[in-house]
PDB file of N, CA and C in Angstrom:
ATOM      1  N   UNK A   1       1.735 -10.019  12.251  1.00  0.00           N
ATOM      2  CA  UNK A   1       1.648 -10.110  13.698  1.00  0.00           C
ATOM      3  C   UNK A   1       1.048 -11.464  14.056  1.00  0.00           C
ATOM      4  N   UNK A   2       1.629 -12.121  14.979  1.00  0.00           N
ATOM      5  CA  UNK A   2       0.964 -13.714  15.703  1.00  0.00           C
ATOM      6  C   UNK A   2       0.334 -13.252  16.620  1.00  0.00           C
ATOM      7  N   UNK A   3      -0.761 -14.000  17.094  1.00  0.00           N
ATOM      8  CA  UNK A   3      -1.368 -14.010  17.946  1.00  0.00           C
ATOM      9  C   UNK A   3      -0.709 -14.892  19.586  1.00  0.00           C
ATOM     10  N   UNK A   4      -0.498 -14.377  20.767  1.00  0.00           N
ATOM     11  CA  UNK A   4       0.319 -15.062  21.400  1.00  0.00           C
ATOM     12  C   UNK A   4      -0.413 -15.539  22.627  1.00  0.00           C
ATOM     13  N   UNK A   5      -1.956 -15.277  22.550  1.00  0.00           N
ATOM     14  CA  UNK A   5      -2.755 -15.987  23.175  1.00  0.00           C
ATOM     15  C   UNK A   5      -3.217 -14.660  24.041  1.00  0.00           C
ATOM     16  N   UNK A   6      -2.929 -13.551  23.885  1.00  0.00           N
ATOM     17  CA  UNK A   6      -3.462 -12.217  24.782  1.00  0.00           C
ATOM     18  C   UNK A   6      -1.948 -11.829  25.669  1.00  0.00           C
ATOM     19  N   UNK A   7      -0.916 -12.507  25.823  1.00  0.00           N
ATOM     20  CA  UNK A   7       0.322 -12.487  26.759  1.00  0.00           C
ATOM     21  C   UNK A   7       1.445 -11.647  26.012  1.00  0.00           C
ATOM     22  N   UNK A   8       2.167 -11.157  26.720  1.00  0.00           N
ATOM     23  CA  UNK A   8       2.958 -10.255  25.985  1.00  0.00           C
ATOM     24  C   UNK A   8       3.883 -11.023  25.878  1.00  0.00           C
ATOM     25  N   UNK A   9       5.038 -10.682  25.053  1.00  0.00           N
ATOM     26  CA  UNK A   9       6.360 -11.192  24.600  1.00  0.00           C
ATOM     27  C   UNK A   9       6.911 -10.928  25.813  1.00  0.00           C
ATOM     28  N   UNK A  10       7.840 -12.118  26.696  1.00  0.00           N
ATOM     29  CA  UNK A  10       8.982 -11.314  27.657  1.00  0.00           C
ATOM     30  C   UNK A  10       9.988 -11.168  26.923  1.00  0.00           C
ATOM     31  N   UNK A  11      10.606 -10.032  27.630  1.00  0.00           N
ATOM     32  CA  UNK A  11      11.974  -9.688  26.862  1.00  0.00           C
ATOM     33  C   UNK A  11      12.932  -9.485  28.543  1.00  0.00           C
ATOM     34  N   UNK A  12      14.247 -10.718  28.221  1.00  0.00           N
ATOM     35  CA  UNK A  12      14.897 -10.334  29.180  1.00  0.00           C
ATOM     36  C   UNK A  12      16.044  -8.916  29.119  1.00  0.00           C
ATOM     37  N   UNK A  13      15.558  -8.481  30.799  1.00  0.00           N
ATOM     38  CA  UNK A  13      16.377  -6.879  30.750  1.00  0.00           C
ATOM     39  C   UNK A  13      17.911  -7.456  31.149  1.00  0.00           C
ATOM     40  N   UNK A  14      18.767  -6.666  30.770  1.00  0.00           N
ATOM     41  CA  UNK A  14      20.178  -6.538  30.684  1.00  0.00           C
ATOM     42  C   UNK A  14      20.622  -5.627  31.681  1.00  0.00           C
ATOM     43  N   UNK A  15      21.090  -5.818  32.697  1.00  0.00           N
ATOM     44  CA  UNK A  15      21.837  -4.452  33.489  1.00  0.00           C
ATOM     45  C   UNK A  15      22.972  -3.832  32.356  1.00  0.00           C
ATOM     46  N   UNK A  16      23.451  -2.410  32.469  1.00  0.00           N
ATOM     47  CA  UNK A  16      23.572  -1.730  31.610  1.00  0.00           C
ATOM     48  C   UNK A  16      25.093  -2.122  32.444  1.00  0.00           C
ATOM     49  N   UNK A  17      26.616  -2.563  31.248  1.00  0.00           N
ATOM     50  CA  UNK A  17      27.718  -2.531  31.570  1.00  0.00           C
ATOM     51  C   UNK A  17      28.103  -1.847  32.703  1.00  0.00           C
ATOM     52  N   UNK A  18      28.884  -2.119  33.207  1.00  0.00           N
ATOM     53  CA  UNK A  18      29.198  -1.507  34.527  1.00  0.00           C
ATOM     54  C   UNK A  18      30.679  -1.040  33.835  1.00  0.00           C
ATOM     55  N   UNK A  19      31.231   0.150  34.619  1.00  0.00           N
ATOM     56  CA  UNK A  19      32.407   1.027  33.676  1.00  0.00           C
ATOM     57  C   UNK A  19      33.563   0.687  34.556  1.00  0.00           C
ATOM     58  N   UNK A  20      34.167   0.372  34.303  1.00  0.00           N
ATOM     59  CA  UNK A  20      35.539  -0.422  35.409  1.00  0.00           C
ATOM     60  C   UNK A  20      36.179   0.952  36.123  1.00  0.00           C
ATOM     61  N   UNK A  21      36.631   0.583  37.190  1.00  0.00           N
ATOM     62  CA  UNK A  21      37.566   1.628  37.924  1.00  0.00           C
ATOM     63  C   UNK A  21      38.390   1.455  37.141  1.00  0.00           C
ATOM     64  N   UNK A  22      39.331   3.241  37.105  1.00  0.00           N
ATOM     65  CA  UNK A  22      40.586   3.279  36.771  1.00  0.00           C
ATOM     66  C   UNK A  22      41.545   4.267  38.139  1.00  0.00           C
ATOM     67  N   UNK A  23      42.788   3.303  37.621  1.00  0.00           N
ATOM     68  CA  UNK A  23      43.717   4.306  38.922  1.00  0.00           C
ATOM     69  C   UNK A  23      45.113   3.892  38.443  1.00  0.00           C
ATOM     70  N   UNK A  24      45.833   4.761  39.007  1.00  0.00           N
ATOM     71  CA  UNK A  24      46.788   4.678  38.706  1.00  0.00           C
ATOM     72  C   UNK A  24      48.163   3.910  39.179  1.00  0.00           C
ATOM     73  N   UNK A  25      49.303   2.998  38.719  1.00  0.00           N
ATOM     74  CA  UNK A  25      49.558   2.368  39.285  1.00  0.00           C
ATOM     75  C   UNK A  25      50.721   2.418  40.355  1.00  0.00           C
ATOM     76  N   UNK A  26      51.204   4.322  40.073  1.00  0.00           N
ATOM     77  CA  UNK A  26      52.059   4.669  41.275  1.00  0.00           C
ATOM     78  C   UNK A  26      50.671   5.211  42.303  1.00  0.00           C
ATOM     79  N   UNK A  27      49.767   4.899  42.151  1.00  0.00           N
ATOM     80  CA  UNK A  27      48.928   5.699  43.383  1.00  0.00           C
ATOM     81  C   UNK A  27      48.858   3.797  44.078  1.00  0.00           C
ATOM     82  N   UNK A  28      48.457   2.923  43.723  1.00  0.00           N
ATOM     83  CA  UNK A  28      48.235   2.309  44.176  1.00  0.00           C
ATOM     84  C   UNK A  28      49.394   1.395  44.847  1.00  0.00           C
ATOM     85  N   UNK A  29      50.324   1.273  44.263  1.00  0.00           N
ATOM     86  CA  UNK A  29      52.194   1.097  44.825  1.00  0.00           C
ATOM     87  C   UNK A  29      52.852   2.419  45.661  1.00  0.00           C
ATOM     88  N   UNK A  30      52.072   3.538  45.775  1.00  0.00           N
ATOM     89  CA  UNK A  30      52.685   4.420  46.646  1.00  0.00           C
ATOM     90  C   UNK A  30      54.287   4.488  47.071  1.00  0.00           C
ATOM     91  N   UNK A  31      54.818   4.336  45.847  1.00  0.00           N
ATOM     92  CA  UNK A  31      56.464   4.447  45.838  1.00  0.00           C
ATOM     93  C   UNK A  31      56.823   3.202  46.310  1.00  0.00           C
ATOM     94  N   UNK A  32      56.537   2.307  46.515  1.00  0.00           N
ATOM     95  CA  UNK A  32      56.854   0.952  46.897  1.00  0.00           C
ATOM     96  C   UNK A  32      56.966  -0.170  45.568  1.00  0.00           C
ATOM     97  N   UNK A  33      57.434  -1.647  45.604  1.00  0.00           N
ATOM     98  CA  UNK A  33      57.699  -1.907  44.368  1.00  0.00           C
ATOM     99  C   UNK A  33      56.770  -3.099  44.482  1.00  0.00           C
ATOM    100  N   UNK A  34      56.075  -3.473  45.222  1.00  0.00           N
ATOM    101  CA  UNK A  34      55.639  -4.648  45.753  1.00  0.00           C
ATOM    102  C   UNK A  34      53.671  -4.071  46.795  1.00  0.00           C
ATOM    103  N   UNK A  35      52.582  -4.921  46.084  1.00  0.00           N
ATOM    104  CA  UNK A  35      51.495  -4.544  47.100  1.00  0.00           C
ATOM    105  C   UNK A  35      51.226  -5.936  46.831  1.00  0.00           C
ATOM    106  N   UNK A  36      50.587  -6.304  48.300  1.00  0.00           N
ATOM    107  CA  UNK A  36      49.701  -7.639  48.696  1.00  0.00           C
ATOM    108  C   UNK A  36      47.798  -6.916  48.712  1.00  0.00           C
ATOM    109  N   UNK A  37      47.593  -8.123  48.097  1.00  0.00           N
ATOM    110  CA  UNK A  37      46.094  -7.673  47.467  1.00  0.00           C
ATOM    111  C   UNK A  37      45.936  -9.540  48.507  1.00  0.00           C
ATOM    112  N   UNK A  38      44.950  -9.091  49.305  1.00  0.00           N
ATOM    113  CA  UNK A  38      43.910 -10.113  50.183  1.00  0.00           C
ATOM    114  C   UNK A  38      42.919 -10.696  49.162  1.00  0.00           C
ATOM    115  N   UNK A  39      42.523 -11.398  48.763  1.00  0.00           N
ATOM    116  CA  UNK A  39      41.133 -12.064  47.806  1.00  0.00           C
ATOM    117  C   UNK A  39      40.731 -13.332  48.517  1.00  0.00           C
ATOM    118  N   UNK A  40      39.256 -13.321  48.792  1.00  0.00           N
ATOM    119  CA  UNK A  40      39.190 -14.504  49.748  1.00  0.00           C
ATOM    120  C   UNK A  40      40.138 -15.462  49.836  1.00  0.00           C
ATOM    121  N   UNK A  41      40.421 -15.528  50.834  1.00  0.00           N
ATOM    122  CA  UNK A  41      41.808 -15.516  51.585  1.00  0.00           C
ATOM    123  C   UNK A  41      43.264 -15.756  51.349  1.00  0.00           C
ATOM    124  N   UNK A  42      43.294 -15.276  49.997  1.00  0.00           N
ATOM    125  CA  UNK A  42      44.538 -15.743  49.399  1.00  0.00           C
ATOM    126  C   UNK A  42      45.299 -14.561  49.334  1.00  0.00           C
ATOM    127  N   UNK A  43      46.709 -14.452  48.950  1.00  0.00           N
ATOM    128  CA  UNK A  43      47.672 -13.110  49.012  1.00  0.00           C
ATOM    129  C   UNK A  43      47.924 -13.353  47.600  1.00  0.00           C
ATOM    130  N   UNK A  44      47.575 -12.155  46.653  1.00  0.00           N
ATOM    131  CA  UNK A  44      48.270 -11.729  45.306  1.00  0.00           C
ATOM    132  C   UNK A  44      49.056 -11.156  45.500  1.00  0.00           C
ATOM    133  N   UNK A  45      50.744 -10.834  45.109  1.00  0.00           N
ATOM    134  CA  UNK A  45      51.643 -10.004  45.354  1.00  0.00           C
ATOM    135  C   UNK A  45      51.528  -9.033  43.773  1.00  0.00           C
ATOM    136  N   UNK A  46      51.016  -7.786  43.914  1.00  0.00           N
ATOM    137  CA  UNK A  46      51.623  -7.401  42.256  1.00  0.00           C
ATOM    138  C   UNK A  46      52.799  -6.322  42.417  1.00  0.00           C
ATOM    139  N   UNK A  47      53.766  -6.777  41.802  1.00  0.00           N
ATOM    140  CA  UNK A  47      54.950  -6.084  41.936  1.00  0.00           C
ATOM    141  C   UNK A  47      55.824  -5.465  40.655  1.00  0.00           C
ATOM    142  N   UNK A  48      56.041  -4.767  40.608  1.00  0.00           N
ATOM    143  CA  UNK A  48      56.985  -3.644  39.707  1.00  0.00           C
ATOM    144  C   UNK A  48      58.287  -4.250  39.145  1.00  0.00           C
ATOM    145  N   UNK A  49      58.556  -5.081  38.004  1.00  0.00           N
ATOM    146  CA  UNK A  49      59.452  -5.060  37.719  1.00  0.00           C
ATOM    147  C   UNK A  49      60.849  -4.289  36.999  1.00  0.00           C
ATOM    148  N   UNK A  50      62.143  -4.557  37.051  1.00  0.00           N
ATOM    149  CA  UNK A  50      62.698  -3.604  36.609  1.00  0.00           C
ATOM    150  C   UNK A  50      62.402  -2.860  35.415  1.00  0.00           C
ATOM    151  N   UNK A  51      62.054  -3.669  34.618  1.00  0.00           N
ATOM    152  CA  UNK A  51      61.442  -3.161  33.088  1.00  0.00           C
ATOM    153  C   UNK A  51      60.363  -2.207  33.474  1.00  0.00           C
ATOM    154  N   UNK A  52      59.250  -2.005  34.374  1.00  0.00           N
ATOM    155  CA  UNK A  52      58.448  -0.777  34.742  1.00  0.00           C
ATOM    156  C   UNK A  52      57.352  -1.906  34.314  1.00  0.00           C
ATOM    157  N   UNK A  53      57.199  -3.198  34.623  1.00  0.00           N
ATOM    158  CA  UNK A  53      56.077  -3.693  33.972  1.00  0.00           C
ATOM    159  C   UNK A  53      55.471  -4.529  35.079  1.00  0.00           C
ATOM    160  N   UNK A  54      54.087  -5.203  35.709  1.00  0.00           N
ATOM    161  CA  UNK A  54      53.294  -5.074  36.814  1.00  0.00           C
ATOM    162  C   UNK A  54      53.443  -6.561  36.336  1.00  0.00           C
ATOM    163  N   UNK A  55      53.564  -7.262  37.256  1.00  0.00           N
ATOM    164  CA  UNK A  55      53.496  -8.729  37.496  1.00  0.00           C
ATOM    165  C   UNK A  55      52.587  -8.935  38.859  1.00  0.00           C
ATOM    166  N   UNK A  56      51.502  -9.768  38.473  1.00  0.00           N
ATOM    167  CA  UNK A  56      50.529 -10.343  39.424  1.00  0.00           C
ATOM    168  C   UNK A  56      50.758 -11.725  40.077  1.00  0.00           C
ATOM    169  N   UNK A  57      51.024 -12.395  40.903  1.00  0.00           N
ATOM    170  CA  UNK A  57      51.473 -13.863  41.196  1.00  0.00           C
ATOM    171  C   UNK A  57      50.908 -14.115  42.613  1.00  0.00           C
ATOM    172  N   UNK A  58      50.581 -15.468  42.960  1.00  0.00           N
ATOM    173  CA  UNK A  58      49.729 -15.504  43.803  1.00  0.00           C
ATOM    174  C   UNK A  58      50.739 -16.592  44.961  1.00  0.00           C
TER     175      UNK A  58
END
């Protein structure tokens, strides 16, 4: 054991992971093939391609 002058060791705290949302991606396309997502102030389009696969483009 060292002596650390009477002061304790700091130990920095960690916020504990945060658990990501999940959803689904006909709930969030609601039968549509195409959603606009707002992000400070820009338009993401993510849209459904024929293959069934989610393309994000800004």
């Amino acid at each position: 054991m060292t002596d650390n002058g009477g002061r304790d060791k700091v130990v920095a705290l960690r916020a504990a992971p945060a658990v990501a949302r999940r959803i689904e991606s006909t709930r969030l396309l609601d039968g549509s093939r195409e959603l606009v997502i707002e992000h400070q102030g820009n338009e993401y389009h993510l849209r459904l391609t024929r293959n069934d696969k989610l393309i994000l483009t800004k």
